[in-house]
N, C-alpha and C. Protein backbone atom coordinates (compact mmCIF):
# COMPACT_ATOMS: atom_id res chain seq x y z
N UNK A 1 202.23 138.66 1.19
CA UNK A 1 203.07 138.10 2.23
C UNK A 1 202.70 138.74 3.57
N UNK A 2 202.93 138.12 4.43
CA UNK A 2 202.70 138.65 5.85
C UNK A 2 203.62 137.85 6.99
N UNK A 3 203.31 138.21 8.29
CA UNK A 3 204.20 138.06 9.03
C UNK A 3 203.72 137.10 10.34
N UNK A 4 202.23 136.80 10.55
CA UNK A 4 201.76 136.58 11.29
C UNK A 4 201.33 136.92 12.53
N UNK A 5 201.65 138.35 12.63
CA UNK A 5 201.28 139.47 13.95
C UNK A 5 199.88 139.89 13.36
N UNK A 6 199.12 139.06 14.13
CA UNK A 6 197.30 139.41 13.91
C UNK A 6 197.11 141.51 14.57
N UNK A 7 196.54 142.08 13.93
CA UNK A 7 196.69 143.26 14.23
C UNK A 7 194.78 143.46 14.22
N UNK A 8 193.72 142.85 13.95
CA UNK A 8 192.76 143.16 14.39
C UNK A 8 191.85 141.66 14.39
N UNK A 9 191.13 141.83 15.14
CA UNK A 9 190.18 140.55 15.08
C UNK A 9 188.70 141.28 14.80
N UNK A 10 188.31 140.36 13.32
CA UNK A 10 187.49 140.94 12.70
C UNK A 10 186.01 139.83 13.07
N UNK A 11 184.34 140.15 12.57
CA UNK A 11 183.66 139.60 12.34
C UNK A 11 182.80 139.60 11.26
N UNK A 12 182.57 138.34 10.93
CA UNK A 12 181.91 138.18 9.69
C UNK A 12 180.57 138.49 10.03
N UNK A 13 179.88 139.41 9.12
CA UNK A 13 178.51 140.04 9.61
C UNK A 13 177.82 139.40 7.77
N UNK A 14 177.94 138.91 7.32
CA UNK A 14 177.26 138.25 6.05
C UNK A 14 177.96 137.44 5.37
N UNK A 15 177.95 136.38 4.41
CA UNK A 15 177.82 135.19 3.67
C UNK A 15 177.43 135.07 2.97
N UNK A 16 177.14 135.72 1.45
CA UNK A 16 176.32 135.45 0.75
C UNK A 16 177.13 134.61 -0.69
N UNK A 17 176.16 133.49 -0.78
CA UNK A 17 177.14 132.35 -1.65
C UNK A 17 176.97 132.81 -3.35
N UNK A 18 177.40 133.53 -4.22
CA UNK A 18 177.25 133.61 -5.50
C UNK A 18 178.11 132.55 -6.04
N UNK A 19 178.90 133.24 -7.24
CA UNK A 19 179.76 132.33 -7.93
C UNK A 19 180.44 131.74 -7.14
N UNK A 20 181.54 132.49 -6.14
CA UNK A 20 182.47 132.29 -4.84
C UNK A 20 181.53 132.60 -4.09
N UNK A 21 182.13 132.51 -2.70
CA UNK A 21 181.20 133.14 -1.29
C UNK A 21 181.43 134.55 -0.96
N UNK A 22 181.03 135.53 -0.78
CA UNK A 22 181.18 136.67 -0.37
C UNK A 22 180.60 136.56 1.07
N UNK A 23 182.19 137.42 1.59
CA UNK A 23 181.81 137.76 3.16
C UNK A 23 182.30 138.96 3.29
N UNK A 24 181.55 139.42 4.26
CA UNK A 24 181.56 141.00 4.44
C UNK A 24 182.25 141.04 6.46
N UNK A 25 182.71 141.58 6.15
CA UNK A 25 183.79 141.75 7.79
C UNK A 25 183.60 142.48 8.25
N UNK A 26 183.20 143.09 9.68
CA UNK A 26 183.88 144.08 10.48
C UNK A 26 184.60 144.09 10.82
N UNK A 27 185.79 145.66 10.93
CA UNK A 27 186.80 145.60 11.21
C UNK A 27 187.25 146.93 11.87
N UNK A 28 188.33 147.08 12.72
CA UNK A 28 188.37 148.00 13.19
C UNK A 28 190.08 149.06 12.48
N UNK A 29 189.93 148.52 11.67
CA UNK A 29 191.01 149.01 10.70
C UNK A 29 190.38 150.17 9.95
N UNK A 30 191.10 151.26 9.50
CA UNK A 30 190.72 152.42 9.18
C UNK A 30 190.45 152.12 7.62
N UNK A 31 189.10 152.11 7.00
CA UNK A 31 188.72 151.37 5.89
C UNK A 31 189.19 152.33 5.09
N UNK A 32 189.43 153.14 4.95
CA UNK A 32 189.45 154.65 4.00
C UNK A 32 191.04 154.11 3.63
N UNK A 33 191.99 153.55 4.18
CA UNK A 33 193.42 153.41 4.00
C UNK A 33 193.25 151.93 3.54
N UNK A 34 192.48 150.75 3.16
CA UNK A 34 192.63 149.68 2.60
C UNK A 34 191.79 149.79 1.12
N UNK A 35 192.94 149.48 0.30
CA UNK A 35 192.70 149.59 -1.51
C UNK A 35 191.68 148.40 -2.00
N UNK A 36 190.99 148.97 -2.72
CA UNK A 36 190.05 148.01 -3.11
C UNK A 36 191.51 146.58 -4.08
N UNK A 37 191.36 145.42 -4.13
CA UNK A 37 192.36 144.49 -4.31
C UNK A 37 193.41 144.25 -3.63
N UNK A 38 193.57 144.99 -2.32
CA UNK A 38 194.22 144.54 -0.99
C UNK A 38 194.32 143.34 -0.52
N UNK A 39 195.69 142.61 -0.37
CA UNK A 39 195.24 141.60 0.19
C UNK A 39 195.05 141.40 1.79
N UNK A 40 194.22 140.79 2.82
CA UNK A 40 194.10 140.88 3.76
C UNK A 40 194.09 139.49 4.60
N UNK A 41 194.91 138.65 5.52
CA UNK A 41 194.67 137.71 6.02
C UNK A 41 193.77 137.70 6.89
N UNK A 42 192.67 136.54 6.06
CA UNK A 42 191.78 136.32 7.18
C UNK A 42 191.78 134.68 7.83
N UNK A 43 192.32 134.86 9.26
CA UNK A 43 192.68 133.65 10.02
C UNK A 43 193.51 132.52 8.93
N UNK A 44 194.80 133.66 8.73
CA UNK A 44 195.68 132.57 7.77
C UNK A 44 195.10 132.40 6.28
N UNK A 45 194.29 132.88 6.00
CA UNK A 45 193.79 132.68 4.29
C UNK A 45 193.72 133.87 4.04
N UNK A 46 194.79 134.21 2.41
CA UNK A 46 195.03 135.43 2.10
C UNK A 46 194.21 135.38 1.39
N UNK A 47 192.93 136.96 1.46
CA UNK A 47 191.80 136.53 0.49
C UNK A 47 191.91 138.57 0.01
N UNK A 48 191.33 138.95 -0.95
CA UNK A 48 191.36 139.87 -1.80
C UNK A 48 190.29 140.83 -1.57
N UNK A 49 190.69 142.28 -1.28
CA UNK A 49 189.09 142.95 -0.84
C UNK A 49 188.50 143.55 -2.04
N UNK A 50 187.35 142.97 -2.13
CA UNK A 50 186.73 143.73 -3.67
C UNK A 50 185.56 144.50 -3.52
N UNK A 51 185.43 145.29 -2.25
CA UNK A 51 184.40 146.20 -1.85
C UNK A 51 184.51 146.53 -0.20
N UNK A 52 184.17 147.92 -0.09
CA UNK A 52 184.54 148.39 1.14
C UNK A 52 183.68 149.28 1.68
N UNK A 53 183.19 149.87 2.64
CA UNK A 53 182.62 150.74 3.24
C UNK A 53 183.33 151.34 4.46
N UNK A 54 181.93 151.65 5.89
CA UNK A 54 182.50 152.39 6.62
C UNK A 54 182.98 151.65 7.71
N UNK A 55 182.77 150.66 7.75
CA UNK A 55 183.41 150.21 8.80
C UNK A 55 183.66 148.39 8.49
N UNK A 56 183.52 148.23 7.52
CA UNK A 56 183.90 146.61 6.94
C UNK A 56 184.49 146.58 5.53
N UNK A 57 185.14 145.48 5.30
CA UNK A 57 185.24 145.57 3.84
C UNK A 57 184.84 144.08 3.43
N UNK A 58 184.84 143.60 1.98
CA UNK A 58 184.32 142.57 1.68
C UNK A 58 185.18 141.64 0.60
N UNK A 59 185.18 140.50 0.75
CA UNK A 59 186.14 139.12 0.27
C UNK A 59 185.59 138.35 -0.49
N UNK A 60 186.04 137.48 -1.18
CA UNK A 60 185.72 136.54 -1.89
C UNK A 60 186.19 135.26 -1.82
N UNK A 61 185.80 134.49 -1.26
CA UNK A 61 186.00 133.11 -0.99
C UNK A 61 185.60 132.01 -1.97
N UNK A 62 186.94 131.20 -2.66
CA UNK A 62 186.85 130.14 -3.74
C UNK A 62 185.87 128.47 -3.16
N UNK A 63 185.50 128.34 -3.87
CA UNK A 63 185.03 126.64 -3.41
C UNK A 63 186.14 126.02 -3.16
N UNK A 64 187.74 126.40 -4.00
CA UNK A 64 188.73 125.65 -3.76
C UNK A 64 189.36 126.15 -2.08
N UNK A 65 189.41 127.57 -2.00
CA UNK A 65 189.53 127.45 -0.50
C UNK A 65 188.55 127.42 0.18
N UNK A 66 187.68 126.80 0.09
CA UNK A 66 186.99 126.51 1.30
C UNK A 66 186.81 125.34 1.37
N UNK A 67 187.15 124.22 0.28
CA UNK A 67 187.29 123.10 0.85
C UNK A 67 188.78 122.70 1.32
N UNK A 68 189.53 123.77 1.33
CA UNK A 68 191.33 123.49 2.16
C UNK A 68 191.50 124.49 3.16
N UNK A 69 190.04 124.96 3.78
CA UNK A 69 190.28 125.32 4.54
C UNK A 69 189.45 125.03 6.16
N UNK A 70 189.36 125.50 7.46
CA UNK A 70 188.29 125.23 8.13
C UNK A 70 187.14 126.13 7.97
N UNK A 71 185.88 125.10 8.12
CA UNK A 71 185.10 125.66 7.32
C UNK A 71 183.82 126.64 8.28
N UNK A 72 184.30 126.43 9.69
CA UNK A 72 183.99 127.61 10.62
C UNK A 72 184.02 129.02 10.65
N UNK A 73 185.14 129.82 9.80
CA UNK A 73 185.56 130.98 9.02
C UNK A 73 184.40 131.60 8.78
N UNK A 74 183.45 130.59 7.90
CA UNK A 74 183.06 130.93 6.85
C UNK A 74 181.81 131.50 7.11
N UNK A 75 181.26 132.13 7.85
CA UNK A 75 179.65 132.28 8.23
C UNK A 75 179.54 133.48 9.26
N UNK A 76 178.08 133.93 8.95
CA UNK A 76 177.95 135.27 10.02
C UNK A 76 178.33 134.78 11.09
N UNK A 77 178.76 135.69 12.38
CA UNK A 77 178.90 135.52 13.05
C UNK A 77 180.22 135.25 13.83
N UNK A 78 181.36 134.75 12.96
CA UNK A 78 182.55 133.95 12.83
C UNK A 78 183.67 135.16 13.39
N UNK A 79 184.46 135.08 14.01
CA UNK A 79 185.47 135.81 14.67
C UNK A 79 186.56 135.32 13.62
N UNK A 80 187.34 136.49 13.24
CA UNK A 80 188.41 135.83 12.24
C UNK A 80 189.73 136.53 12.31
N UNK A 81 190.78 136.40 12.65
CA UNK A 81 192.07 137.20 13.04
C UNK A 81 192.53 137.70 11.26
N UNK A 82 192.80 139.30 11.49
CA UNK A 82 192.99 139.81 10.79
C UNK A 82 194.56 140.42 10.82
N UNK A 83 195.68 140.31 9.51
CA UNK A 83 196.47 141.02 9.23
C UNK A 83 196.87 141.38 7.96
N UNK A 84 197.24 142.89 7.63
CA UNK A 84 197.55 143.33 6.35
C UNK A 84 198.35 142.97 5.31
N UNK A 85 198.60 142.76 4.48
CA UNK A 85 199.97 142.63 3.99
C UNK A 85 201.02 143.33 4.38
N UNK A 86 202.25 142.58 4.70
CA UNK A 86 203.46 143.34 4.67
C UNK A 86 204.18 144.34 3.64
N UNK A 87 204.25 145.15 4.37
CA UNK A 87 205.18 146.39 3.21
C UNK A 87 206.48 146.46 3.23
N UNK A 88 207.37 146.45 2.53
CA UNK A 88 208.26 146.78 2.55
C UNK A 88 208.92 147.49 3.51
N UNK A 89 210.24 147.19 4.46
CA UNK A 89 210.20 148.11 5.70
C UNK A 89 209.87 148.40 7.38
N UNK A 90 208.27 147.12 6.62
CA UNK A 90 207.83 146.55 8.09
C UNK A 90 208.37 145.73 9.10
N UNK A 91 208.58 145.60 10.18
CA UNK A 91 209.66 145.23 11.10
C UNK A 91 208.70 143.66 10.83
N UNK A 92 209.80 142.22 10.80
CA UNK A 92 209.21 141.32 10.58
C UNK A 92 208.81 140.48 11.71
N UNK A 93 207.79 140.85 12.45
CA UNK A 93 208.06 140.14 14.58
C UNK A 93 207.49 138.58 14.15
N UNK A 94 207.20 138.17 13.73
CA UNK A 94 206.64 136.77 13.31
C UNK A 94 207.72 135.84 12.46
N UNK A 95 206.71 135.36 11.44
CA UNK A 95 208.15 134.54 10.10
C UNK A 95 206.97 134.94 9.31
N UNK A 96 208.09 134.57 7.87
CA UNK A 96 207.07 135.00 7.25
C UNK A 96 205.85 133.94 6.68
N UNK A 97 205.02 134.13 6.17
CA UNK A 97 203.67 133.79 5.98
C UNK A 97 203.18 134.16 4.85
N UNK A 98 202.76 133.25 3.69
CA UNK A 98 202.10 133.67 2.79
C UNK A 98 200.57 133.49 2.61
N UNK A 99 199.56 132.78 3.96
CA UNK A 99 198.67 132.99 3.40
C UNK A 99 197.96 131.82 2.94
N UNK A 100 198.75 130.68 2.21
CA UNK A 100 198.41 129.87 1.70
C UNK A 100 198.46 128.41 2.46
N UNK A 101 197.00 128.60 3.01
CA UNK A 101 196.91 127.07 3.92
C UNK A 101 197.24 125.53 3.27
N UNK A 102 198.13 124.80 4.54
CA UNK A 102 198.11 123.48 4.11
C UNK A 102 197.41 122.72 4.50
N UNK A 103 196.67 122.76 5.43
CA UNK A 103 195.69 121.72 5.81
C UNK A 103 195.44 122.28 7.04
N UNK A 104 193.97 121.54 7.12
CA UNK A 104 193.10 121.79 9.03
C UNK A 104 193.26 121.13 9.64
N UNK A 105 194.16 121.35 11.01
CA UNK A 105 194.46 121.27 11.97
C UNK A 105 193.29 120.99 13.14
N UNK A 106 193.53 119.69 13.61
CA UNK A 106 192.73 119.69 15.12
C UNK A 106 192.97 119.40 16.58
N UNK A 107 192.37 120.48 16.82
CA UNK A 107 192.87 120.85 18.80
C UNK A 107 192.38 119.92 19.71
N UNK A 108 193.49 118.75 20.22
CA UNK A 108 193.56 117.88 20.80
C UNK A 108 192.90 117.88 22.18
N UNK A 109 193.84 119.25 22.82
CA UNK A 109 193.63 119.06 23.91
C UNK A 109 194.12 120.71 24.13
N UNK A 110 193.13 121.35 25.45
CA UNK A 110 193.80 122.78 25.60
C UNK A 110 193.96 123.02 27.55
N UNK A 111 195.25 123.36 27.72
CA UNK A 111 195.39 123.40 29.49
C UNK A 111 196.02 124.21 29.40
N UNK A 112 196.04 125.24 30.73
CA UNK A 112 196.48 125.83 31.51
C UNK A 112 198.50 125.72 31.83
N UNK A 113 199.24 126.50 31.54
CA UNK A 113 200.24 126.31 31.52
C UNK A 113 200.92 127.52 32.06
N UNK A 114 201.01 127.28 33.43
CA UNK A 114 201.51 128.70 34.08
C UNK A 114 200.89 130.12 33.94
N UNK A 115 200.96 130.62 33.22
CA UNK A 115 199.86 131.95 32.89
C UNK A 115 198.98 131.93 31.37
N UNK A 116 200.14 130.64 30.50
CA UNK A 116 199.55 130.36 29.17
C UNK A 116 198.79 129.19 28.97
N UNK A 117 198.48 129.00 27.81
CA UNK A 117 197.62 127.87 27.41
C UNK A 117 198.49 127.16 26.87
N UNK A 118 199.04 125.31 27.14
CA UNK A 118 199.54 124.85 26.11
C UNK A 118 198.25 124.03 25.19
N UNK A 119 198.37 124.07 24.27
CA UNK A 119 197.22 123.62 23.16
C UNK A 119 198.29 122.40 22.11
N UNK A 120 197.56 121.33 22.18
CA UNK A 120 198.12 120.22 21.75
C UNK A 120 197.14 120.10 20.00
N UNK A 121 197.82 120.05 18.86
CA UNK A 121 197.31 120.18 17.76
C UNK A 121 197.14 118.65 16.94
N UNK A 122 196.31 118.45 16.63
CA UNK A 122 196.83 117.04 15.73
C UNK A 122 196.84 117.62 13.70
N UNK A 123 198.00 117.51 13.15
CA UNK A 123 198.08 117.85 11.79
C UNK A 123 197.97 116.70 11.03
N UNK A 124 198.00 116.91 9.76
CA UNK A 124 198.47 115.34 8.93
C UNK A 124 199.63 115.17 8.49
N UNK A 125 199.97 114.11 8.98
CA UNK A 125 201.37 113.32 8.99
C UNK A 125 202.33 113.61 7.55
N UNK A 126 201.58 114.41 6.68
CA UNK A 126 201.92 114.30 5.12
C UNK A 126 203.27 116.00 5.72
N UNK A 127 202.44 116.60 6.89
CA UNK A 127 203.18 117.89 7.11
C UNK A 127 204.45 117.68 7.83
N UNK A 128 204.83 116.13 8.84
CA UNK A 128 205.32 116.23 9.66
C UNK A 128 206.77 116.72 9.30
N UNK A 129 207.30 116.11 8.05
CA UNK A 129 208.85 116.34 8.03
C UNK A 129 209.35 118.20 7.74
N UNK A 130 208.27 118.80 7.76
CA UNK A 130 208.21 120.44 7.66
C UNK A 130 207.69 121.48 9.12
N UNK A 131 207.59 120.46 10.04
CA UNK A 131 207.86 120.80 11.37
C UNK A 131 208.35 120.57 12.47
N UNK A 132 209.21 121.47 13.04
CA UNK A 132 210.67 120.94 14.12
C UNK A 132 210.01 121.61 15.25
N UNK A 133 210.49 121.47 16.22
CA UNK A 133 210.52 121.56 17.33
C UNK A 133 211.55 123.49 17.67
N UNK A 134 210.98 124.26 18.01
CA UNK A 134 211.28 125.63 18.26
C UNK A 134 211.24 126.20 16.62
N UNK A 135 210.51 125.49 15.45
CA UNK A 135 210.29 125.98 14.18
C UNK A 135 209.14 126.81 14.66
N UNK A 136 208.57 127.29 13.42
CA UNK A 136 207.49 128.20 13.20
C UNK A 136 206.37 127.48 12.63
N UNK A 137 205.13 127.87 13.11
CA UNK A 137 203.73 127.10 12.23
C UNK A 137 202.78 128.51 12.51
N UNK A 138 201.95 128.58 11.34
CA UNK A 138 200.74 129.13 11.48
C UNK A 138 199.54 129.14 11.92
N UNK A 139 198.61 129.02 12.56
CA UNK A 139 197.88 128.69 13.11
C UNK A 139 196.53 129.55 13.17
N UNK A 140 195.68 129.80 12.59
CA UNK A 140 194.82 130.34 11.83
C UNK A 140 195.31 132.23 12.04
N UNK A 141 196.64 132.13 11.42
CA UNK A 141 196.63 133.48 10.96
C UNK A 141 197.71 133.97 11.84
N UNK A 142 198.78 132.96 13.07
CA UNK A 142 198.57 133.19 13.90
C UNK A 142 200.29 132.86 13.71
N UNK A 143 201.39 133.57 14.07
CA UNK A 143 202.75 132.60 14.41
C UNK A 143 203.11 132.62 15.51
N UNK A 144 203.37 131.59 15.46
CA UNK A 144 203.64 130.74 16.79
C UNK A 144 204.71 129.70 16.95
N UNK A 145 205.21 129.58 18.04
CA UNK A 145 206.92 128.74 17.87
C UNK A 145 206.25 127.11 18.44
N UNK A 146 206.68 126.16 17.73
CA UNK A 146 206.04 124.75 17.91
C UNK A 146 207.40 124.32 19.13
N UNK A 147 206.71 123.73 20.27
CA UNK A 147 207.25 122.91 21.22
C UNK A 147 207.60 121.84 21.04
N UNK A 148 206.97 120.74 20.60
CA UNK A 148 207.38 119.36 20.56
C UNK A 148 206.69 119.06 19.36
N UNK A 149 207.26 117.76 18.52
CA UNK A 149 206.44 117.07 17.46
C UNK A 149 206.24 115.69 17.79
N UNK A 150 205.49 114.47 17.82
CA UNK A 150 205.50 113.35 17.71
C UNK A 150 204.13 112.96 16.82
N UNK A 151 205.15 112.11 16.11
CA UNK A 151 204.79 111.38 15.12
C UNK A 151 203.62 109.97 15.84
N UNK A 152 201.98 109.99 15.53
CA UNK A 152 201.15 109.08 15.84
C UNK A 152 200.12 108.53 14.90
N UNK A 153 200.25 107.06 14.32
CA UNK A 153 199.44 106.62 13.46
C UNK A 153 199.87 108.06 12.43
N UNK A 154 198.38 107.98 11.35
CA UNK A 154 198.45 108.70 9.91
C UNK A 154 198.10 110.04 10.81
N UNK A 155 198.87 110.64 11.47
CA UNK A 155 198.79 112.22 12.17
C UNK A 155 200.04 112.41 13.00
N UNK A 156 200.20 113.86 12.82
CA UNK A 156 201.47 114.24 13.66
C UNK A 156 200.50 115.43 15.12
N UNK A 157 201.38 115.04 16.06
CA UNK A 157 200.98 115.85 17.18
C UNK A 157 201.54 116.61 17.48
N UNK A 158 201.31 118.04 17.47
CA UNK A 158 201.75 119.18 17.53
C UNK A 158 201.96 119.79 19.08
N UNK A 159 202.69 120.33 19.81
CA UNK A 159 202.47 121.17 20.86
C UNK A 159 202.47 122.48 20.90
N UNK A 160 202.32 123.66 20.80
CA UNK A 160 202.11 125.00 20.99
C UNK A 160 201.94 125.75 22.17
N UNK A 161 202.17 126.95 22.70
CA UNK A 161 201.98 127.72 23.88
C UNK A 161 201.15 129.13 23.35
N UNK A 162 200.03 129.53 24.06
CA UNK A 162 199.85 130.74 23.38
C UNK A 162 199.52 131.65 24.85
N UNK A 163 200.61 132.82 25.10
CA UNK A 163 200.70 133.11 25.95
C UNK A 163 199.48 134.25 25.88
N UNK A 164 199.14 135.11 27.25
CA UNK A 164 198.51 135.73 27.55
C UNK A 164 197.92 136.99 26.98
N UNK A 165 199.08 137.75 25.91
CA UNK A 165 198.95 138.66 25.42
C UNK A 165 198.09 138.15 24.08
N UNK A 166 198.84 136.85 23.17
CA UNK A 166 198.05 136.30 22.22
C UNK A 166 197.00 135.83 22.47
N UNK A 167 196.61 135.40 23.19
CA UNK A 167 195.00 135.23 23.84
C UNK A 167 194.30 136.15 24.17
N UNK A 168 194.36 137.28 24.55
CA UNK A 168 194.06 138.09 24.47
C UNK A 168 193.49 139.29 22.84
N UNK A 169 194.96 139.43 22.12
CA UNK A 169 194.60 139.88 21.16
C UNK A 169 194.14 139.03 19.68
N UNK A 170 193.61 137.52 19.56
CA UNK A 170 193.61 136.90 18.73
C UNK A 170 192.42 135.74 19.31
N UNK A 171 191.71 135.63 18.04
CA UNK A 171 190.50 134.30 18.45
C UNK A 171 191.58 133.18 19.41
N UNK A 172 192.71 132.85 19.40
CA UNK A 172 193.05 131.91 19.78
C UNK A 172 193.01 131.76 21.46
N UNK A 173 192.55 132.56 22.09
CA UNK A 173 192.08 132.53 23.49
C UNK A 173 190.78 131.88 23.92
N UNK A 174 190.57 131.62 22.72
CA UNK A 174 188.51 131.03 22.82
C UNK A 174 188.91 129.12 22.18
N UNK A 175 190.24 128.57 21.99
CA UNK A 175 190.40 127.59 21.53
C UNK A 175 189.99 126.04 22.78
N UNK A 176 189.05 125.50 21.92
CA UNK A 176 188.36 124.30 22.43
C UNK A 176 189.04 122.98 22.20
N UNK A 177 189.39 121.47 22.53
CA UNK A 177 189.10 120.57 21.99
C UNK A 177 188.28 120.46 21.00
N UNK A 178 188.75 119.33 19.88
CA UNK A 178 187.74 119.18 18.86
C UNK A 178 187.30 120.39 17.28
N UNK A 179 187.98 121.58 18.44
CA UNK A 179 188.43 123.09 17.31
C UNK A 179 189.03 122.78 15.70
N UNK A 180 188.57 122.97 14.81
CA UNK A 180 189.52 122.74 13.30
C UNK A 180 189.35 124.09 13.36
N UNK A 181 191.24 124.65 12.76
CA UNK A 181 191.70 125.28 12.75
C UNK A 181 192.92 125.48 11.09
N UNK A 182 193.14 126.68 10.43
CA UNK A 182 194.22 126.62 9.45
C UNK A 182 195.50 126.52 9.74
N UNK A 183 196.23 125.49 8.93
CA UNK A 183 197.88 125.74 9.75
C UNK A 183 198.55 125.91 8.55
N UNK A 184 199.63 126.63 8.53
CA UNK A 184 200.57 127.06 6.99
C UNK A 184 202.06 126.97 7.86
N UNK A 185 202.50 126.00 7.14
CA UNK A 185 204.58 125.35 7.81
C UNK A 185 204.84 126.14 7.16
N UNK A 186 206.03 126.41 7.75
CA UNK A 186 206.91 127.20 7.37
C UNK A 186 207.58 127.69 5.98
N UNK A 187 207.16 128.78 5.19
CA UNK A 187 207.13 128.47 3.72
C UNK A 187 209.20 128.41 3.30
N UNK A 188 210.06 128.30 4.18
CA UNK A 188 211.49 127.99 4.13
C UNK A 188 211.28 126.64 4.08
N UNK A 189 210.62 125.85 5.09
CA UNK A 189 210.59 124.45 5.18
C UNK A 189 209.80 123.86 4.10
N UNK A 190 208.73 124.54 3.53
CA UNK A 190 208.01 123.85 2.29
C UNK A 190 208.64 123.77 1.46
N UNK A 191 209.55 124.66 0.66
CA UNK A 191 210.34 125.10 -0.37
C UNK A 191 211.32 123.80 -0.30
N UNK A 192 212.24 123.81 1.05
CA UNK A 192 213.11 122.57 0.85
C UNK A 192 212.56 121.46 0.74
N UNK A 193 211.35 121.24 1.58
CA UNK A 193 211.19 119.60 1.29
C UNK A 193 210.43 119.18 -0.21
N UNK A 194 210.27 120.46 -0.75
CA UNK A 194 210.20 120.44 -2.55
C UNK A 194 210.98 119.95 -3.06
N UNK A 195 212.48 120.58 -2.62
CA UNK A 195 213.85 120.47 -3.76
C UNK A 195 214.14 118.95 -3.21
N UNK A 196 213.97 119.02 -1.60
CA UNK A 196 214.19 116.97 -1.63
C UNK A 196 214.03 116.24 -2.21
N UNK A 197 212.49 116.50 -2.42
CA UNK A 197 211.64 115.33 -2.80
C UNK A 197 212.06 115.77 -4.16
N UNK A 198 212.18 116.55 -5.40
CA UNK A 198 212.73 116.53 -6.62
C UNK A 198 213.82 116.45 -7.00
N UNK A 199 214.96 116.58 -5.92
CA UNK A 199 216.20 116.38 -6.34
C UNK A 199 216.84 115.05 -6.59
N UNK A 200 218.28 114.89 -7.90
CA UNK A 200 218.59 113.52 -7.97
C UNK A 200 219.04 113.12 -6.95
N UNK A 201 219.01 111.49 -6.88
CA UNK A 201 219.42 110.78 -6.17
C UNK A 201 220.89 109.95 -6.37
């Protein structure tokens, strides 16, 4: 579980595809204090460290998440917002977050909004009834309070603000048009629109 307060922005320095994909990260996290089977969010995908050194540690990436996820992540070179798991205790400044993407998200449109960026998202419409307006969405790793929703054709349009400090400390300051990105609703809002959709009528 996590919280969505990105605490390092890491880079992928290798890719190598075996059974799963192995990627190897730099990071500026003190490697000596992360347990080998740690889980670690990388840009919203909670992935498992199964080897570590001095200054990176290394992941394992499924064919199943990488085809539910964006597939930019995935390669040397790749900037990827990093946060730990939550511990017990930890002050919760985000919502919470498990990690587990629902679909890739694409960046409509990105402007200038007083000192922030508003960034206009397009999701799939399958997410819309699990996002409100001043709710919570994830955004590759990232929480963030959603502005407006409208519902267009088979897609919902998202609005977002990502102010100065989050641009700053998170890939999301480098966000383009045309960008696919991970988004994870709110796992309160997933849960209910479960019991909806299964409950009698």
């Amino acid at each position: 579980m996590f919280t969505g307060i990105v605490t390092d922005v890491g880079e992928v320095i290798s890719a190598e595809q075996r059974d799963d994909m192995r990627l190897v990260i730099a990071t500026n996290y003190p490697v000596d204090s992360i347990d080998l089977g740690a889980s670690i969010s990388c840009s919203g995908v909670c992935l498992t460290v199964v080897d570590k050194s001095n200054r990176w540690f290394a992941v394992e990436v499924s064919g199943e998440t990488r085809s539910k996820t964006a597939a930019a992540h995935w390669h040397p070179g790749a900037r990827v917002n990093l946060e730990r798991a939550l511990r017990l205790g930890d002050e919760l400044g985000g919502h919470l977050v498990t990690g587990h993407v629902d679909a890739v998200g694409e960046v409509l449109n990105v402007c200038p909004e007083g000192g922030s960026m508003r960034v206009d998202l397009r999701i799939p419409r399958e997410l819309a009834r699990m996002v409100a307006p001043k709710g919570s969405l994830t955004v590759d790793g990232v929480s963030l309070t959603v502005n407006e929703v409208h519902d267009a054709g088979d897609g919902t349009n998202v609005t977002i603000n990502i102010i100065p400090h989050t641009a700053a400390q998170t890939t999301l300051g480098e966000l383009s048009a045309g960008q696919q990105l991970n988004v994870e609703v709110d796992v309160l809002a997933r849960y209910l629109a479960r019991m909806l959709a299964t409950s009698p009528h």
